[in-house]
Protein backbone atom coordinates (compact mmCIF):
# COMPACT_ATOMS: atom_id res chain seq x y z
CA UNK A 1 120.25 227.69 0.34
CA UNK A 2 117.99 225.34 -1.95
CA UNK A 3 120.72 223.14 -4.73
CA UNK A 4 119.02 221.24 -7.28
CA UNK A 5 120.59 219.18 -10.45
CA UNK A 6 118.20 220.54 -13.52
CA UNK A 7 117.91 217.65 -15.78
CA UNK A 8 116.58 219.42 -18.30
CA UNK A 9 119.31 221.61 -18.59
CA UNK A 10 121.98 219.36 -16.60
CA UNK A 11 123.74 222.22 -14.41
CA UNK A 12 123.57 222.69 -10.77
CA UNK A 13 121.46 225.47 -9.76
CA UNK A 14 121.07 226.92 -6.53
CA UNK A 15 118.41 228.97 -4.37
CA UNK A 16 119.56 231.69 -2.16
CA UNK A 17 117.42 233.20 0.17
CA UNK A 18 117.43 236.46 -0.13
CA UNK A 19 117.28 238.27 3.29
CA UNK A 20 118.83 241.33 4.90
CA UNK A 21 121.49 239.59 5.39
CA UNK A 22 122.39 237.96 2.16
CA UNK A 23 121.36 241.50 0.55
CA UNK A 24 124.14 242.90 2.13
CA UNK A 25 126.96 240.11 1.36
CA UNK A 26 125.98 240.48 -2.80
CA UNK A 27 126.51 244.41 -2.25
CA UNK A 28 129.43 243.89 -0.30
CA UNK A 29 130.93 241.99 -3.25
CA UNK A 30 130.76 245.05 -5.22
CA UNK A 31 133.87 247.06 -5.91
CA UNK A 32 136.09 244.01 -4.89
CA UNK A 33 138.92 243.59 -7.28
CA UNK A 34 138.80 241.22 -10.01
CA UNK A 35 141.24 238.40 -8.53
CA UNK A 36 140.08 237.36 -5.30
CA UNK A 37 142.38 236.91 -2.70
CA UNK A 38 143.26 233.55 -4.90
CA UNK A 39 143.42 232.94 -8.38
CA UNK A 40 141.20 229.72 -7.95
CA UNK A 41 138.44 231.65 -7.63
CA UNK A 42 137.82 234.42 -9.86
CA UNK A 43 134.51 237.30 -9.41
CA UNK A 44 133.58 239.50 -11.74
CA UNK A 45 130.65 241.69 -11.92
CA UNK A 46 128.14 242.35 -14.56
CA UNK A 47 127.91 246.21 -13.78
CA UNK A 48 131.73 246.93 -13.16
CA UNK A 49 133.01 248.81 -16.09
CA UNK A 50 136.68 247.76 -15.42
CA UNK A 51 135.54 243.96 -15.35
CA UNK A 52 132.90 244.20 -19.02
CA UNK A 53 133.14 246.63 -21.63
CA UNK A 54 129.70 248.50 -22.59
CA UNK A 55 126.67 245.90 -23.37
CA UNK A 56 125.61 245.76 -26.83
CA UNK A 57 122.06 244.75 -27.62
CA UNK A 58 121.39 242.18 -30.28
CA UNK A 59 117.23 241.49 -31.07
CA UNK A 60 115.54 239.55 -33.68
CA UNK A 61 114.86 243.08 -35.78
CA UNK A 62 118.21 242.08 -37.60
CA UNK A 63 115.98 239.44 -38.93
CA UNK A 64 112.49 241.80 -39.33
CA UNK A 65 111.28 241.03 -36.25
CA UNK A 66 110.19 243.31 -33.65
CA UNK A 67 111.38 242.21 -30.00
CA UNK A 68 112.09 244.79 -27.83
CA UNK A 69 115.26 245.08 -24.76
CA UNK A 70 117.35 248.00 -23.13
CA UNK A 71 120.18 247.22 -20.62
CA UNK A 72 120.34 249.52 -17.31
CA UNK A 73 121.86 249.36 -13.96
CA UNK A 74 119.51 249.21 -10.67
CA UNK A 75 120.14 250.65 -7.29
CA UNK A 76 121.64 247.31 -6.05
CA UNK A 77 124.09 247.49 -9.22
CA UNK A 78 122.34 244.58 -10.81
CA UNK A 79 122.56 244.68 -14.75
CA UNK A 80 118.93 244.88 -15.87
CA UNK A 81 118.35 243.30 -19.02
CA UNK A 82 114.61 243.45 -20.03
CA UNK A 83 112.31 244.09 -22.68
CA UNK A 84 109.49 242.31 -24.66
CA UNK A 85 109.47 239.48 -27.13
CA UNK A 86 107.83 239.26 -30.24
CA UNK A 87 106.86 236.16 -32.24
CA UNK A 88 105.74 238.52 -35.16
CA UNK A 89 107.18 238.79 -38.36
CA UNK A 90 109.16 235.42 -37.40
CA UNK A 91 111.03 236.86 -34.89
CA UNK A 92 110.93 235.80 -31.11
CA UNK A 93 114.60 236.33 -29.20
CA UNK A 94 116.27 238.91 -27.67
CA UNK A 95 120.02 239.35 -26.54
CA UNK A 96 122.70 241.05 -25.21
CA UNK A 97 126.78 241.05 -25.00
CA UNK A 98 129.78 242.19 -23.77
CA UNK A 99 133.70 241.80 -23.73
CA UNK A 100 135.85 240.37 -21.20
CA UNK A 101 138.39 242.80 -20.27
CA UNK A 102 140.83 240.34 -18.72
CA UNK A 103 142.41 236.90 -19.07
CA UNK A 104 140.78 233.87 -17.00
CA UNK A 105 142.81 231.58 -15.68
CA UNK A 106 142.92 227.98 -16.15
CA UNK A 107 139.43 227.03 -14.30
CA UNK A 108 136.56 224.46 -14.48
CA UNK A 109 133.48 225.90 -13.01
CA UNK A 110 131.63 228.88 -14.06
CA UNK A 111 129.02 230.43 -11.40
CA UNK A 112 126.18 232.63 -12.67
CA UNK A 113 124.35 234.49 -9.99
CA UNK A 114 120.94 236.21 -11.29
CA UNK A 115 117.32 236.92 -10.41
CA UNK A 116 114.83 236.02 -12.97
CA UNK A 117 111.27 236.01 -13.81
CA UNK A 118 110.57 232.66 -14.21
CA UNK A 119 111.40 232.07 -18.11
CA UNK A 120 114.58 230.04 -19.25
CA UNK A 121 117.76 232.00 -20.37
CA UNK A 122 120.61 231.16 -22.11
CA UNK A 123 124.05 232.25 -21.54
CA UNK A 124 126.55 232.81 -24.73
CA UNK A 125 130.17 232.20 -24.27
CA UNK A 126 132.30 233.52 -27.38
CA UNK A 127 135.91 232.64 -27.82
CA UNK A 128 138.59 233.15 -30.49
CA UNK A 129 138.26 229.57 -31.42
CA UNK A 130 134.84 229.80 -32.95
CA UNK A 131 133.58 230.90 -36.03
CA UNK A 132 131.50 234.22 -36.69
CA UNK A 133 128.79 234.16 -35.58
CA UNK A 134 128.80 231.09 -33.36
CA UNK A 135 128.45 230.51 -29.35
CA UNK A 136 128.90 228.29 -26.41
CA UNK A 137 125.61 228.11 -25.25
CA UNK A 138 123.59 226.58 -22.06
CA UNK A 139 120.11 227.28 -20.89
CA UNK A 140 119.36 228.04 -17.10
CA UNK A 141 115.70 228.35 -15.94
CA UNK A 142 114.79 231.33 -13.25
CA UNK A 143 112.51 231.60 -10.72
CA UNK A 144 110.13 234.89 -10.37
CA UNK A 145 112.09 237.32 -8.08
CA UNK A 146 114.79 235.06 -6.45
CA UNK A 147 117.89 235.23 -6.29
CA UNK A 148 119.85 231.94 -8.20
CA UNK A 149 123.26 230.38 -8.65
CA UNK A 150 123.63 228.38 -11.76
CA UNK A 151 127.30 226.40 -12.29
CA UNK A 152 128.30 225.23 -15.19
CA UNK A 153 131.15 223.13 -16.11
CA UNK A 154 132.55 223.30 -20.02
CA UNK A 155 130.72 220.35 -21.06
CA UNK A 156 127.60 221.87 -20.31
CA UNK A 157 127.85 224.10 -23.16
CA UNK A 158 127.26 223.47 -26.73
CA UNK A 159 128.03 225.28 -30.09
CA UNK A 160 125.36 226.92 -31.64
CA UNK A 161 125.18 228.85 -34.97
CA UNK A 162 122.03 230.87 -35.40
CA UNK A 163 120.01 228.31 -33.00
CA UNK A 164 121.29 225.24 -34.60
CA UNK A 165 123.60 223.03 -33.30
CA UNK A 166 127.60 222.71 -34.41
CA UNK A 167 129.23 219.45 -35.10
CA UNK A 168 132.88 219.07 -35.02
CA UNK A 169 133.83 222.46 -33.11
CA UNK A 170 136.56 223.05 -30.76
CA UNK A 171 135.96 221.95 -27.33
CA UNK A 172 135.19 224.84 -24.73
CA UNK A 173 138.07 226.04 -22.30
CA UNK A 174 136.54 229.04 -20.35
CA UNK A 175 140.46 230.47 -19.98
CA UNK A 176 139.72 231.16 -23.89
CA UNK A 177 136.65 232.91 -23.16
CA UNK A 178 136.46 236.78 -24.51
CA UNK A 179 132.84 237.59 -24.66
CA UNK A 180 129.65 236.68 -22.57
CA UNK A 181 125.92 237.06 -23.72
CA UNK A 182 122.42 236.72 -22.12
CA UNK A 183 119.91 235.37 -24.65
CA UNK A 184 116.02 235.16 -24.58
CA UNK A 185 113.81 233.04 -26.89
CA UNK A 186 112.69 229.49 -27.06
CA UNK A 187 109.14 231.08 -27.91
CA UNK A 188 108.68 232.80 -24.68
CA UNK A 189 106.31 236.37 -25.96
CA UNK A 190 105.76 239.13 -23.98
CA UNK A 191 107.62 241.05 -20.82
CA UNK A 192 110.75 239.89 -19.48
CA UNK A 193 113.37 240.71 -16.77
CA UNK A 194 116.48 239.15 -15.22
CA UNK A 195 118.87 240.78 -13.22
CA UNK A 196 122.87 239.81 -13.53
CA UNK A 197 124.79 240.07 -10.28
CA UNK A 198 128.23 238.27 -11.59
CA UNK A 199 130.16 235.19 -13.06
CA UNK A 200 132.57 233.36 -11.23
CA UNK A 201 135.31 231.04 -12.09
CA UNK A 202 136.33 228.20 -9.79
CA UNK A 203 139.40 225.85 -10.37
């Protein structure tokens, strides 16, 4: 395992190499319950229906654009988000969200495990506490078919409203959080694919 601090982006991001062997530790994962055998650290996974409620898709053609993205599950019961983005019509970003379905505890580190394509994601955090239509947000950069883990702490994230930033909003507690979201943009056109294995919380 590769770990790297991304300055650009300021979390901790780490390589896995993905072998046989690992293969088979990220499928045995699946189907675990939701509270590991201690609270302190806290799996869930992208594709388990009794973890996330149904993923809703979210493009820039609420704005006239014409971006493109469908959500499906692969054979390794990754959540496959992919599509196409489109800079026409001043579009260019593509998303996609779900609910929480149970309280986190009190924790400090959030773990995103993914395989990308190379292009820089963001992840959305949603809360209570926030206005509609606002996020925690935090970009993570992928690398072309390998497998990453990106941690995040709370003051990673900032508050964005429609890609600007947020002054003067509540500071982020991750126990608070309710909703997650995947977002593409940052004027990245054409194809793109990540795969979502699962978010952990760590005390």
């Amino acid at each position: 395992m590769m770990v790297s601090h991304n300055a650009k982006n300021r979390h901790v991001c780490r390589t896995i190499q993905v072998g046989i062997a690992t293969a088979a530790g990220v499928l045995s994962l699946i189907g675990q319950p939701v509270w590991s055998a201690s609270e302190d650290n806290m799996l869930f996974h992208f594709t388990d229906p009794s973890h996330f409620t149904e993923w809703n898709i979210n493009n820039d053609t609420v704005m006239g654009g014409i971006s493109q993205s469908q959500i499906k599950q692969n054979k390794q019961q990754a959540l496959i988000f992919s599509g196409h983005v489109s800079l026409a019509n001043n579009g260019g970003f593509a998303s996609t969200e779900s609910t929480f379905l149970h309280q986190i505890a009190s924790t400090s580190l959030l773990t995103l495990t993914a395989k990308g394509d190379g292009k820089t994601y963001q992840i959305r955090l949603k809360t209570p506490n926030l206005s509609y239509g606002e996020a925690y947000v935090a970009n993570f950069d992928t690398q072309a078919d390998t497998l990453t883990q990106h941690t995040f702490t709370p003051a990673d994230f900032t508050v964005n409203f429609r890609g600007r930033a947020v002054t003067n909003a509540p500071s982020l507690n991750f126990e608070d959080i309710d909703r997650i979201g995947f977002l593409v943009a940052q004027k990245q056109q054409g194809p793109f694919i990540i795969e979502l294995h699962s978010v952990q919380f760590d005390r």
